[in-house]
C-alpha atoms as a PDB file:
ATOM      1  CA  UNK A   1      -5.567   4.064   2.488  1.00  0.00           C
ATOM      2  CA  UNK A   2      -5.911   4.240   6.031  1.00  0.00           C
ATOM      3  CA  UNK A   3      -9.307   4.789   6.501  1.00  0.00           C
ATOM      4  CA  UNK A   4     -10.164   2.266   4.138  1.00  0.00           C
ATOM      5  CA  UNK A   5      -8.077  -0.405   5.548  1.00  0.00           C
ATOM      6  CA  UNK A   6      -6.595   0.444   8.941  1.00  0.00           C
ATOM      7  CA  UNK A   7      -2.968   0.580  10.071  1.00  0.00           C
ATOM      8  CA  UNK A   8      -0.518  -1.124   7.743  1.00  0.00           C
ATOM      9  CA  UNK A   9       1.755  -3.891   8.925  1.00  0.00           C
ATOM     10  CA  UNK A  10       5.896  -3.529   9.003  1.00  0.00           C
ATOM     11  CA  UNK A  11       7.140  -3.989   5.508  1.00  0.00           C
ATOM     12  CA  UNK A  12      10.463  -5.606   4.934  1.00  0.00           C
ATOM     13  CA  UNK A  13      12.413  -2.177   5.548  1.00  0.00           C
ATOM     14  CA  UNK A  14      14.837  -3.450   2.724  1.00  0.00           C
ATOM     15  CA  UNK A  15      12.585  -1.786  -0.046  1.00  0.00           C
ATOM     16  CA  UNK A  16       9.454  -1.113   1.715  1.00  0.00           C
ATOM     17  CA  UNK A  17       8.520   0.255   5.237  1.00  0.00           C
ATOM     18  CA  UNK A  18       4.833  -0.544   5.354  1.00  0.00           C
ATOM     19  CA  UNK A  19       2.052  -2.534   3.498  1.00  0.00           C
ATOM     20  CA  UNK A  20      -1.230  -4.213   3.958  1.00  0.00           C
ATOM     21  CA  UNK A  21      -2.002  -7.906   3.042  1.00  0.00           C
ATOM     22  CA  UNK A  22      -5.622  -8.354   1.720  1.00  0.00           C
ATOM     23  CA  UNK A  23      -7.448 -11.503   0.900  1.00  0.00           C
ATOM     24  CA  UNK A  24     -11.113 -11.619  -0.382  1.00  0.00           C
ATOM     25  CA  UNK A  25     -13.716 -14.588   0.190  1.00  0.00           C
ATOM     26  CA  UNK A  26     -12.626 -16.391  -2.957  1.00  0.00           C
ATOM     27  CA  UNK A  27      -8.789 -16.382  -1.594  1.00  0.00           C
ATOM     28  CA  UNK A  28      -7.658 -13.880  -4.300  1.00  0.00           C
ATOM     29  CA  UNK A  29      -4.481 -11.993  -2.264  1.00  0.00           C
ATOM     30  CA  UNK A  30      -3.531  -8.607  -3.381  1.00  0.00           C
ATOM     31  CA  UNK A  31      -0.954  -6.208  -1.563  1.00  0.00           C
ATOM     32  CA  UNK A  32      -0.595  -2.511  -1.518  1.00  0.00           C
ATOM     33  CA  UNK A  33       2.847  -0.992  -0.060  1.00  0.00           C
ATOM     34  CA  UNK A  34       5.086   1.784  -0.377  1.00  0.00           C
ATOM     35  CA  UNK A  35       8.528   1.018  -2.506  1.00  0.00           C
ATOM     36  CA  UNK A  36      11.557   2.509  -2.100  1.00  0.00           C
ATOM     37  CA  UNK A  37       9.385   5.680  -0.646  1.00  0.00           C
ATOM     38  CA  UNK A  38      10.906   6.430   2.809  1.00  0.00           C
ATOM     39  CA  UNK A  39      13.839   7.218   4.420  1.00  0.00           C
ATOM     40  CA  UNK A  40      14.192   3.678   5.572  1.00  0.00           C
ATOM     41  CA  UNK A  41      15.096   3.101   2.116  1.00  0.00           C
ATOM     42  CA  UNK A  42      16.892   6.602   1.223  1.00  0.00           C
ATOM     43  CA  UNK A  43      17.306   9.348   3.613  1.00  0.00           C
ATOM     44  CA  UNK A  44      16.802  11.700   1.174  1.00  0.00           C
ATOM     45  CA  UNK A  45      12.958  10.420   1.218  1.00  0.00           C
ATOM     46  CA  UNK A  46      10.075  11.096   3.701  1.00  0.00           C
ATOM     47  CA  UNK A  47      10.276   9.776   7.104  1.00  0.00           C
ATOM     48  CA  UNK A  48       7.248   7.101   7.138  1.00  0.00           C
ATOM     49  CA  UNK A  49       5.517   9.199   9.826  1.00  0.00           C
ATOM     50  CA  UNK A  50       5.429  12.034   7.267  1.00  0.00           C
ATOM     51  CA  UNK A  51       4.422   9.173   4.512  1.00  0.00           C
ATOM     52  CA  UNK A  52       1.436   8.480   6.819  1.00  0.00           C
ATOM     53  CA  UNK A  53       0.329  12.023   7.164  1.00  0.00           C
ATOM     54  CA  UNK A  54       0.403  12.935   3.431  1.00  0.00           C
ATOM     55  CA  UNK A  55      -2.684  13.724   1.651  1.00  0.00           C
ATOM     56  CA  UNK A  56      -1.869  12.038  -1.414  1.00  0.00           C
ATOM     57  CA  UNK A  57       0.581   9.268  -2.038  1.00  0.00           C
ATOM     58  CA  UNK A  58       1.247   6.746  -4.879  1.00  0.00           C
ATOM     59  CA  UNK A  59       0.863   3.390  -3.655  1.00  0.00           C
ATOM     60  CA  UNK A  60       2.098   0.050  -5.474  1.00  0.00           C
ATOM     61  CA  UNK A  61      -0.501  -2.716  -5.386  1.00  0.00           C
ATOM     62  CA  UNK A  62       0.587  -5.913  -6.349  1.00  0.00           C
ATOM     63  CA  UNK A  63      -1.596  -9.302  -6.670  1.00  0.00           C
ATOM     64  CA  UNK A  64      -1.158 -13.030  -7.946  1.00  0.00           C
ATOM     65  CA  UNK A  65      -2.474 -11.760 -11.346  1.00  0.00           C
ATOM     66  CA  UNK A  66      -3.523  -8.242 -13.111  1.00  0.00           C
ATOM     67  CA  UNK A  67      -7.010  -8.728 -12.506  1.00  0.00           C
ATOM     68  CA  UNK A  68      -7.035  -9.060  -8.704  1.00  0.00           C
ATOM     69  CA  UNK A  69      -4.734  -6.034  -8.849  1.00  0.00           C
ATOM     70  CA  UNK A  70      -7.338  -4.103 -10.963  1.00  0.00           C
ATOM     71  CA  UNK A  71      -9.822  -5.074  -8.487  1.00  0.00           C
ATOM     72  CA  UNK A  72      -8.589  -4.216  -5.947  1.00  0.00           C
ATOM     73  CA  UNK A  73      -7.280  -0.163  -7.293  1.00  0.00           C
ATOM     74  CA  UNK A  74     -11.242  -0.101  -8.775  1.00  0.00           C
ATOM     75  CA  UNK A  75     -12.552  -0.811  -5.576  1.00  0.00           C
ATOM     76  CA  UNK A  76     -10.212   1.881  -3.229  1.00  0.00           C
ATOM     77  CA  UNK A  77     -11.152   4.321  -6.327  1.00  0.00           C
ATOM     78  CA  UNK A  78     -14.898   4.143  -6.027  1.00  0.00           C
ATOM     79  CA  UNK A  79     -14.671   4.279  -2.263  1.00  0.00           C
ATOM     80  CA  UNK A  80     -12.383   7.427  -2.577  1.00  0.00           C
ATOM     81  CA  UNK A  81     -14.256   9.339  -4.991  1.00  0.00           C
END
């Protein structure tokens, strides 16, 4: 995710510790973030420093609707593939 879209802002720390806000030119908003993944959360879990060095990791990404959502994991698919 990083490569593709940069450094992640702060997430709430209540449930997640970092996520990116993306919007495209028709104003369709979709999100992807971590979720209850660090030890921000649970210290049993991964600092978010380790998070960010992992070489695999299963993002949430959220949207206003399904579709947007399903765009948006499509597009980061192709582009990691």
């Amino acid at each position: 995710m990083f490569e593709l879209f940069g450094e992640p802002e702060e997430g709430d720390f209540d449930k997640t510790s970092m996520e990116w806000f993306l919007e495209d030119n028709h104003g369709n908003i979709v999100y992807i973030y971590d979720y209850k993944s660090t030890n921000l959360y649970d210290n049993s879990l991964p600092s978010v420093e380790e998070v960010k060095n992992m070489k695999t990791f299963d993002w949430h990404i959220g949207g206003r609707n399904q579709e947007n959502a399903n765009n948006l994991s499509g597009f980061i698919y192709k582009k990691i593939l």
